[in-house]
Protein backbone atom coordinates (compact mmCIF):
# COMPACT_ATOMS: atom_id res chain seq x y z
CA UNK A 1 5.46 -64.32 39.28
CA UNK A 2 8.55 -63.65 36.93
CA UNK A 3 5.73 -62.79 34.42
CA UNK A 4 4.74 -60.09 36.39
CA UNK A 5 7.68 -58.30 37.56
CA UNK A 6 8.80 -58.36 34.03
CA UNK A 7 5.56 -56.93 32.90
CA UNK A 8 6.11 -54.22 36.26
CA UNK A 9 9.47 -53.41 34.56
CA UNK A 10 7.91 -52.82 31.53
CA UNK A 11 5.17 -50.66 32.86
CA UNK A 12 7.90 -48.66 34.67
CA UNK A 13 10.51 -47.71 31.57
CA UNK A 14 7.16 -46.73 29.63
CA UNK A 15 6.08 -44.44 32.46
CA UNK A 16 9.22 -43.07 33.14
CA UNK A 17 9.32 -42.63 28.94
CA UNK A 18 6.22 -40.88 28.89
CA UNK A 19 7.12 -38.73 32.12
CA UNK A 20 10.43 -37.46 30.04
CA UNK A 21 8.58 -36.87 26.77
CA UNK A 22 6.01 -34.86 28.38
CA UNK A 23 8.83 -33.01 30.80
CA UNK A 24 10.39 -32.74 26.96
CA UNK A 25 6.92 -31.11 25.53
CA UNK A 26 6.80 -28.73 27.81
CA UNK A 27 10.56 -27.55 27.53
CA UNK A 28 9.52 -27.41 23.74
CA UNK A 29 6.47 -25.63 24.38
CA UNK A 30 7.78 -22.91 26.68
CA UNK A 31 10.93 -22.66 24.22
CA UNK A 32 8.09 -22.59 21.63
CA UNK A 33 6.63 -19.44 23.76
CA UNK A 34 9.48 -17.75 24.46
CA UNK A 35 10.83 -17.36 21.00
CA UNK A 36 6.87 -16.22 20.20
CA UNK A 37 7.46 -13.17 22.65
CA UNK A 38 11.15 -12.97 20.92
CA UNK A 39 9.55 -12.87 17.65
CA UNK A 40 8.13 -8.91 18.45
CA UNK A 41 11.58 -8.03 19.54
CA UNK A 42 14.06 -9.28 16.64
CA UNK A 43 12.78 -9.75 12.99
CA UNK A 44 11.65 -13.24 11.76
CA UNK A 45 14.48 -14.83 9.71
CA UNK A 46 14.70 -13.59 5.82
CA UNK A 47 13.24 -9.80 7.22
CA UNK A 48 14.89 -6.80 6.63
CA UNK A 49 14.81 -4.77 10.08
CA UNK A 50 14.45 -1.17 9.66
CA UNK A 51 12.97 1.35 12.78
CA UNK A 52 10.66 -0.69 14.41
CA UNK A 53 9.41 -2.93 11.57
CA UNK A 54 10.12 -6.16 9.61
CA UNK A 55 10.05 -6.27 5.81
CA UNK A 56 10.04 -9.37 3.72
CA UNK A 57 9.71 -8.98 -0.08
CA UNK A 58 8.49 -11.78 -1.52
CA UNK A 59 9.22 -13.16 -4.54
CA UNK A 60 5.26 -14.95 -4.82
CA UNK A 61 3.30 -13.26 -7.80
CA UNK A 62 -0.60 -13.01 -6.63
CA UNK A 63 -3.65 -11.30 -5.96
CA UNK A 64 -4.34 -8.60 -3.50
CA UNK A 65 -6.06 -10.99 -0.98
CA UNK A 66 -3.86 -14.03 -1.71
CA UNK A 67 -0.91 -11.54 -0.35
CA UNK A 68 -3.02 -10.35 2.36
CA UNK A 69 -3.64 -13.90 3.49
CA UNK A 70 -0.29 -15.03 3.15
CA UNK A 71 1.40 -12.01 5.25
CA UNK A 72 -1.37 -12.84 7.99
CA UNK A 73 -0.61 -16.25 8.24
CA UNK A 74 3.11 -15.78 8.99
CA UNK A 75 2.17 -13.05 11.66
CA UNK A 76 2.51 -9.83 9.42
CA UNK A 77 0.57 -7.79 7.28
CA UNK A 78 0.92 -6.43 3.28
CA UNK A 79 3.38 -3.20 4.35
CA UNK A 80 2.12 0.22 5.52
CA UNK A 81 4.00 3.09 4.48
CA UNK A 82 3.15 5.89 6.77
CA UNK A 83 6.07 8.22 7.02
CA UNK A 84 8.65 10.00 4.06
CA UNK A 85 11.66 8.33 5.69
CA UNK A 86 10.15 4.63 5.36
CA UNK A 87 8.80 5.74 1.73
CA UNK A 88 12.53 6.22 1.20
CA UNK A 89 13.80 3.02 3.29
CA UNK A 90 11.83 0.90 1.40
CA UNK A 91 12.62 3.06 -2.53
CA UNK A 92 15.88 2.26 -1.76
CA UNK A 93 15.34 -2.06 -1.14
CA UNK A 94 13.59 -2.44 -4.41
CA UNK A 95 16.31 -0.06 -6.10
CA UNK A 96 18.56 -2.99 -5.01
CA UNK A 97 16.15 -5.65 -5.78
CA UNK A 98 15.46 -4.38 -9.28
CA UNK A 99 19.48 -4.35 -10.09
CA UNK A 100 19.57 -8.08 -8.89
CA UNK A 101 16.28 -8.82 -11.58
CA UNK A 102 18.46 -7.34 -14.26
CA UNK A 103 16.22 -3.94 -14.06
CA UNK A 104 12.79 -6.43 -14.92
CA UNK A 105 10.56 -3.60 -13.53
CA UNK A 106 7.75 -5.42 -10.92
CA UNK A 107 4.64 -3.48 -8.44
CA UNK A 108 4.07 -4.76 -5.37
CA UNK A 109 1.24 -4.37 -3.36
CA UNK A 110 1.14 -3.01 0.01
CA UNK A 111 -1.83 -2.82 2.59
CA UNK A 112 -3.40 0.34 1.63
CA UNK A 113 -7.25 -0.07 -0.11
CA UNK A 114 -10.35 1.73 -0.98
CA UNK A 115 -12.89 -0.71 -1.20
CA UNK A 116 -15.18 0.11 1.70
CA UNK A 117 -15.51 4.09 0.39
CA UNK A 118 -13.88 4.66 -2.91
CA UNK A 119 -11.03 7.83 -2.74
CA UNK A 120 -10.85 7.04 1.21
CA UNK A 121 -7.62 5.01 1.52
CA UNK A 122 -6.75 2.94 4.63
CA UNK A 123 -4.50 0.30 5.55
CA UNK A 124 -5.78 -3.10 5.96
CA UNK A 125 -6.84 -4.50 8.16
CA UNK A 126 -6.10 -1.89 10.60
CA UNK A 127 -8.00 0.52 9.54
CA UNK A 128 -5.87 3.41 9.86
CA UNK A 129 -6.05 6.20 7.66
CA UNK A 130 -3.51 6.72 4.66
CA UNK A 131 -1.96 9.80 5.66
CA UNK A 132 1.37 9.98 3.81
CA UNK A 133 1.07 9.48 0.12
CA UNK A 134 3.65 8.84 -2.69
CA UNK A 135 1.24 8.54 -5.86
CA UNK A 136 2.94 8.62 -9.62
CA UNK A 137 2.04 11.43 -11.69
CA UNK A 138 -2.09 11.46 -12.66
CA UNK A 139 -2.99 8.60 -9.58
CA UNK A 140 -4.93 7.58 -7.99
CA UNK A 141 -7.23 7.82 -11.15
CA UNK A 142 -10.76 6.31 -11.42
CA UNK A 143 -12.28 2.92 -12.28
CA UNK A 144 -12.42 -0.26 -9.97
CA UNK A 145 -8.23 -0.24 -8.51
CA UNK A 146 -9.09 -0.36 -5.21
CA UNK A 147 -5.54 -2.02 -3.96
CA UNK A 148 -2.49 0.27 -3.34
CA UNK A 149 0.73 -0.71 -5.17
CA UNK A 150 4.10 0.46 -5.53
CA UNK A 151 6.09 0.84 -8.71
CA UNK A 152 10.07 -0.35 -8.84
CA UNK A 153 11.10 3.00 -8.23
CA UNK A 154 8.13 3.17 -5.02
CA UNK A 155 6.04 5.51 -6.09
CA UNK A 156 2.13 4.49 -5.77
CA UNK A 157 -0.41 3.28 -8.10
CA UNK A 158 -4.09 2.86 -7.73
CA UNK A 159 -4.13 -0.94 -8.84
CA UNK A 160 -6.67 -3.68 -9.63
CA UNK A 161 -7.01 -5.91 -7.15
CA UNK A 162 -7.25 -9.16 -9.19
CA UNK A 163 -3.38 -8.02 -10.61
CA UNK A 164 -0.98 -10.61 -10.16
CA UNK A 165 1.92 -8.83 -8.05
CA UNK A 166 5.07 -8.99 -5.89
CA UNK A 167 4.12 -7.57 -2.49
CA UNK A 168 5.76 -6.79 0.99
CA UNK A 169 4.56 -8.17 4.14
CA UNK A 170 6.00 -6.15 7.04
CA UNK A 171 5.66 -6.88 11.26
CA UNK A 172 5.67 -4.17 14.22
CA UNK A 173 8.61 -5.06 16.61
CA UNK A 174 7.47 -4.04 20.36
């Protein structure tokens, strides 16, 4: 008999154990939710806010798809630059970033491609159109650079996608 109400004791601190951890999960998993939806309001941590996007440069030097993959998996996508005054937003980050690299001039590769029809740039994977340009002198030119990238001082250059490259991932805030 002493056997068993030590054994009921026993079966009572682990329910009441299991009763807090899941009570516990849950908090977590609504806290979890919460900071989700908080996420489209407020930029991720090591963004740079500016109008209603996120940037993050990164410091990783790949391939066009290996960014592209990498800013999806963290919720973002390689940067769109659809508008003069982000063009300039943006020239003036990797002005800063290029005095901290002791001028070491890097590209960076951004969203925009032209693999589907070649000379008919959009912004992956949205689809949208490239509307607003800032091509360098004599681009885009022909050949197979189908990946949008910018130069230090953010002017655009028709790129090869296998280059190895900085890029900017960038996320929409609601």
């Amino acid at each position: 008999m002493a056997g068993n109400m030590f054994i009921t004791k026993v079966m009572l601190v682990l329910a009441l154990i299991v009763s807090q951890e899941i009570e516990s999960s849950t908090e977590v998993s609504s806290i979890s939710d919460r900071q989700q939806q908080n996420k489209r309001r407020h930029c991720p941590a090591g963004y740079m806010h500016y109008g209603k996007s996120c940037y993050l440069l990164t410091p990783e030097v790949v391939k066009w798809t290996e960014a592209y993959v990498y800013c999806q998996s963290f919720g973002s996508h390689l940067v769109y630059i659809e508008t003069a005054s982000e063009q300039k937003h943006i020239d003036s980050f990797l002005k800063f970033v290029k005095l901290l690299s002791a001028g070491r001039i890097r590209k960076y590769w951004t969203g925009g491609i032209d693999r589907v029809s070649k000379g008919r740039w959009f912004w992956a994977p949205d689809g949208k159109p490239v509307n607003f340009t800032n091509w360098a002198p004599r681009k885009p030119d022909s050949g197979v650079q189908d990946c949008i990238a910018l130069y230090g001082n953010g002017q655009w250059d028709d790129d090869t996608c296998e280059s190895a490259r900085n890029f900017i991932c960038e996320v929409e805030l609601d």
